[in-house]
PDB file of N, CA and C in Angstrom:
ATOM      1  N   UNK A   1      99.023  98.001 113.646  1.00  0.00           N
ATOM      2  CA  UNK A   1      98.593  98.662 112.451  1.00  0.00           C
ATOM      3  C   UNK A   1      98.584 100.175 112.673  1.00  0.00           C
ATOM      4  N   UNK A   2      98.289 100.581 114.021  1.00  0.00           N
ATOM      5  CA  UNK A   2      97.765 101.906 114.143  1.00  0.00           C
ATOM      6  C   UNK A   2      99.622 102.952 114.112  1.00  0.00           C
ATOM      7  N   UNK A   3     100.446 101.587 114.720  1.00  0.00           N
ATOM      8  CA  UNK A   3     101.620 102.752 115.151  1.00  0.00           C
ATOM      9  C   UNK A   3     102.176 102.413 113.335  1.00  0.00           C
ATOM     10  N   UNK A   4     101.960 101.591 112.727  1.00  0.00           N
ATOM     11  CA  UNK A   4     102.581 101.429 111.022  1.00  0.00           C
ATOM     12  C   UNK A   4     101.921 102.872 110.432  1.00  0.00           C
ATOM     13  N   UNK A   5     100.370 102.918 110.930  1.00  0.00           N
ATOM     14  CA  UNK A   5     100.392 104.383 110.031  1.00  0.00           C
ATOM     15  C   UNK A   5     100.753 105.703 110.231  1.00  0.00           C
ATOM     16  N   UNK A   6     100.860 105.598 111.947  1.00  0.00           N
ATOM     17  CA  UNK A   6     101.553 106.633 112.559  1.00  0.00           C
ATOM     18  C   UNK A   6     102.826 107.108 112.161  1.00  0.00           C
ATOM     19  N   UNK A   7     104.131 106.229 111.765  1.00  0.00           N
ATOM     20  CA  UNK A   7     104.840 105.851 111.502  1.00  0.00           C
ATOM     21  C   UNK A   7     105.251 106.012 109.874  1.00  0.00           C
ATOM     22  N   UNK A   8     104.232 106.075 109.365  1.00  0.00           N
ATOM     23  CA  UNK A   8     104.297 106.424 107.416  1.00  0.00           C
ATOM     24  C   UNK A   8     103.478 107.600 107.249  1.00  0.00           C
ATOM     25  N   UNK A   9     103.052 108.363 107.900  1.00  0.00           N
ATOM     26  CA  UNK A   9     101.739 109.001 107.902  1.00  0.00           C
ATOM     27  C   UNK A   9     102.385 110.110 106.974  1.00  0.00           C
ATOM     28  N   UNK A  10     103.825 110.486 106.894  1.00  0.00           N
ATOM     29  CA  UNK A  10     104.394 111.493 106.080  1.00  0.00           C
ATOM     30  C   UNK A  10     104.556 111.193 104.377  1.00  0.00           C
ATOM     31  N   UNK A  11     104.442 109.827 104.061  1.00  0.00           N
ATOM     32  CA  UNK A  11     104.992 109.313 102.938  1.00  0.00           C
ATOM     33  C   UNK A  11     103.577 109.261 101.847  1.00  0.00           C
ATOM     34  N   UNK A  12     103.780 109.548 101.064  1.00  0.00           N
ATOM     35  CA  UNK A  12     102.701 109.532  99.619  1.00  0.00           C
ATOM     36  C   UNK A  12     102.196 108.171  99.665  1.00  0.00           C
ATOM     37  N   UNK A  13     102.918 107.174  99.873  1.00  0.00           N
ATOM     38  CA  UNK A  13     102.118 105.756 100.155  1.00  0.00           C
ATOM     39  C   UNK A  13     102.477 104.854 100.754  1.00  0.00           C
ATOM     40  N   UNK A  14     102.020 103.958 101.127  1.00  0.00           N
ATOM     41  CA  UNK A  14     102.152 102.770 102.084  1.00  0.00           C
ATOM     42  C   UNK A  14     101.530 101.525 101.573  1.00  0.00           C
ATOM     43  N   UNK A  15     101.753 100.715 100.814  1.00  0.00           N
ATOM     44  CA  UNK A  15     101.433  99.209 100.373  1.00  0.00           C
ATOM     45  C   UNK A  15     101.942  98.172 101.268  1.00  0.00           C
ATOM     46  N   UNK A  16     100.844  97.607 101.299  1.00  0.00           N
ATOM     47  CA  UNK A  16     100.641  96.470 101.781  1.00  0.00           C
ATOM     48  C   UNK A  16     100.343  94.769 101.425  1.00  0.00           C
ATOM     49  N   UNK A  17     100.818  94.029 101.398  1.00  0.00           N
ATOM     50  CA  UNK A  17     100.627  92.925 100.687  1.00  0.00           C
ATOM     51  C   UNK A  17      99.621  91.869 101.657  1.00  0.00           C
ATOM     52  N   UNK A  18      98.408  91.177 101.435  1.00  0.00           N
ATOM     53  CA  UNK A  18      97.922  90.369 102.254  1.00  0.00           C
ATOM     54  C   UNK A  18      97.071  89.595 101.511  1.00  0.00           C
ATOM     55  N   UNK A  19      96.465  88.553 102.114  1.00  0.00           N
ATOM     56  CA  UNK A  19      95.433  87.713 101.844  1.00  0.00           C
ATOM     57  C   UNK A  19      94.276  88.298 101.677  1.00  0.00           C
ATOM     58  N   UNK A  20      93.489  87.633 100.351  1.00  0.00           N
ATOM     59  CA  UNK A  20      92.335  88.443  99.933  1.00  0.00           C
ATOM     60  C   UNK A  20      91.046  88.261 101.885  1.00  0.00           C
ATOM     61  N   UNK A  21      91.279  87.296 102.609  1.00  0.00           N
ATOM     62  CA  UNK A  21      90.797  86.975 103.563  1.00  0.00           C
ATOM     63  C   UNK A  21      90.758  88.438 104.645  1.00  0.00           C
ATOM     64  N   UNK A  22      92.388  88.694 104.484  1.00  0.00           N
ATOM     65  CA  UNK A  22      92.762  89.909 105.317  1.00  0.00           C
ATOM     66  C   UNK A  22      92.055  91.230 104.787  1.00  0.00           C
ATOM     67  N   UNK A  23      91.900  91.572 104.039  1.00  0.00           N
ATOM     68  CA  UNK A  23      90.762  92.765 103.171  1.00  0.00           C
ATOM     69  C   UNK A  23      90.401  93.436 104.052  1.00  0.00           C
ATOM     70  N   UNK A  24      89.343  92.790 104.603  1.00  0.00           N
ATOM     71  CA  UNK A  24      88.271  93.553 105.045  1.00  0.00           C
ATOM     72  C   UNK A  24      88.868  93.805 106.369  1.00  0.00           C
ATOM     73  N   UNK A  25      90.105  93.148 107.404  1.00  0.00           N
ATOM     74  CA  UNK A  25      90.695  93.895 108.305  1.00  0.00           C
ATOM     75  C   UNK A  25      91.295  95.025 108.236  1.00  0.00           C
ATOM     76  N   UNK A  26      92.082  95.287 107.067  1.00  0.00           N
ATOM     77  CA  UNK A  26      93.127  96.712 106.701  1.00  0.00           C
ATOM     78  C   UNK A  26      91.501  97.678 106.004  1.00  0.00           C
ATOM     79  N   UNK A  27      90.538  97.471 105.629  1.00  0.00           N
ATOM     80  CA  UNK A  27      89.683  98.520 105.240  1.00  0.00           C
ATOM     81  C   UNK A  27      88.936  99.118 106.286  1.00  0.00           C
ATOM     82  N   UNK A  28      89.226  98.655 107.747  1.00  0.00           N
ATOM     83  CA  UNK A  28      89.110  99.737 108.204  1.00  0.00           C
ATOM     84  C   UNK A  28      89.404 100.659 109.071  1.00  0.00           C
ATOM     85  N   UNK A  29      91.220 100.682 108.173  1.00  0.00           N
ATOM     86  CA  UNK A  29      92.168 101.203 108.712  1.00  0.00           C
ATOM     87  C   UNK A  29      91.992 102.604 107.600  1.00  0.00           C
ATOM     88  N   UNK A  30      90.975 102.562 106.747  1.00  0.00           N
ATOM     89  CA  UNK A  30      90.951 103.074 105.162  1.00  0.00           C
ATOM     90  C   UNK A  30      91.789 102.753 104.013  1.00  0.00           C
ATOM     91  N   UNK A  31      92.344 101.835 104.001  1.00  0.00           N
ATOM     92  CA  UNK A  31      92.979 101.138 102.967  1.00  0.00           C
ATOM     93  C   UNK A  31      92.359 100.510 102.410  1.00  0.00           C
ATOM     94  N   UNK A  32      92.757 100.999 100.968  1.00  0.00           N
ATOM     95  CA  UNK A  32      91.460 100.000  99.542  1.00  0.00           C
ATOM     96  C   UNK A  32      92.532  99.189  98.660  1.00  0.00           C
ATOM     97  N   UNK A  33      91.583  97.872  98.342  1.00  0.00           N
ATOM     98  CA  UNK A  33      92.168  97.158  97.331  1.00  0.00           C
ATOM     99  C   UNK A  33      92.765  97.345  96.306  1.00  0.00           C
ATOM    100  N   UNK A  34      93.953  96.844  96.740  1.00  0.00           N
ATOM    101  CA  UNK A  34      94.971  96.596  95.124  1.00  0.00           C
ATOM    102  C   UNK A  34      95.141  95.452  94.981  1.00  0.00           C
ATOM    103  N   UNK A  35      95.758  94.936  93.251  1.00  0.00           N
ATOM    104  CA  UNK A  35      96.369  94.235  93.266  1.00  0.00           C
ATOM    105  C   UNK A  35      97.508  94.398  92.644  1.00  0.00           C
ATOM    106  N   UNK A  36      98.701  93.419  93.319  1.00  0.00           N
ATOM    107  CA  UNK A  36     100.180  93.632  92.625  1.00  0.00           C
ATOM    108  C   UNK A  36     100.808  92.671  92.314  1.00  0.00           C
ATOM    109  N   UNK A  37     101.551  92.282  91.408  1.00  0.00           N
ATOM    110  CA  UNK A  37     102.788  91.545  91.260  1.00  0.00           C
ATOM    111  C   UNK A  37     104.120  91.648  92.009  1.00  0.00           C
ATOM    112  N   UNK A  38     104.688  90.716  92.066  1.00  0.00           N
ATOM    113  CA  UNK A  38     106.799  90.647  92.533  1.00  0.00           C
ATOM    114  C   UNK A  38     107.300  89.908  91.874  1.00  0.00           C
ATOM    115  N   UNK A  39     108.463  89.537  91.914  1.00  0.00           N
ATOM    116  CA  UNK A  39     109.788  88.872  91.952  1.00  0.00           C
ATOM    117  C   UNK A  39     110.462  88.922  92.569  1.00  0.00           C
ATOM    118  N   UNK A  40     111.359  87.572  93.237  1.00  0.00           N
ATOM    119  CA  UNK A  40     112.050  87.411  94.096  1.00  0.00           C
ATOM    120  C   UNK A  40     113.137  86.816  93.706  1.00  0.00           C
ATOM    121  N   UNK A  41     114.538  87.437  93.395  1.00  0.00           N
ATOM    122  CA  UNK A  41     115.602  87.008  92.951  1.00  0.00           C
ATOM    123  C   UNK A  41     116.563  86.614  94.457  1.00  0.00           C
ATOM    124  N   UNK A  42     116.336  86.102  95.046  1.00  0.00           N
ATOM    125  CA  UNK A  42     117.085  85.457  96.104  1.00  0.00           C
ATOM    126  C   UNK A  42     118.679  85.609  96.152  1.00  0.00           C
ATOM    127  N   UNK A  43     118.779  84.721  94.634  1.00  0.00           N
ATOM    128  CA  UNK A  43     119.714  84.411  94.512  1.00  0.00           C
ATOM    129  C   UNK A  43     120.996  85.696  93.903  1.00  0.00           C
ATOM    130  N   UNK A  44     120.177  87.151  94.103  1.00  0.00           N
ATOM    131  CA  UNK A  44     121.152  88.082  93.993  1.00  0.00           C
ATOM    132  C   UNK A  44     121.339  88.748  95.113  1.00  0.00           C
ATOM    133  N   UNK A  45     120.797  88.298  95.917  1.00  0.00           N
ATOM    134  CA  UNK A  45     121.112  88.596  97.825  1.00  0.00           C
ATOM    135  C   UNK A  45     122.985  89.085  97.979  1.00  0.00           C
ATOM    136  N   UNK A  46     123.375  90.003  98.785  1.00  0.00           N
ATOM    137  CA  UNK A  46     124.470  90.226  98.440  1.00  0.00           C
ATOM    138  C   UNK A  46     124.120  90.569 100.277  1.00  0.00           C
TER     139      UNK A  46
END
C-alpha cells in the first residue's frame, strides 16, 4: 500500500475498489469512502 502511494503521490487521484470489510484497512492510509459503479464489456477486449 505504502509503495502504491509512493508511486501515485503525483496524480490528483487514486481510486480504489474494495470490500466494505476492507474500509477501515485503506483509512488509515487516509483514504475515505466512496462509492462507485462499472461495466465490464469483456467481450470488446481487443
Amino acid at each position: 500500500m505504502e509503495l502504491m502511494l509512493e508511486k501515485t503521490k503525483d496524480m490528483a487521484c487514486t481510486d480504489l475498489t474494495c470490500d466494505r470489510e476492507m474500509q477501515a484497512f485503506y483509512r488509515q492510509f487516509g483514504m475515505t469512502e466512496s462509492y462507485g459503479m462499472m461495466i465490464r464489456r469483456y467481450e470488446n477486449r481487443k
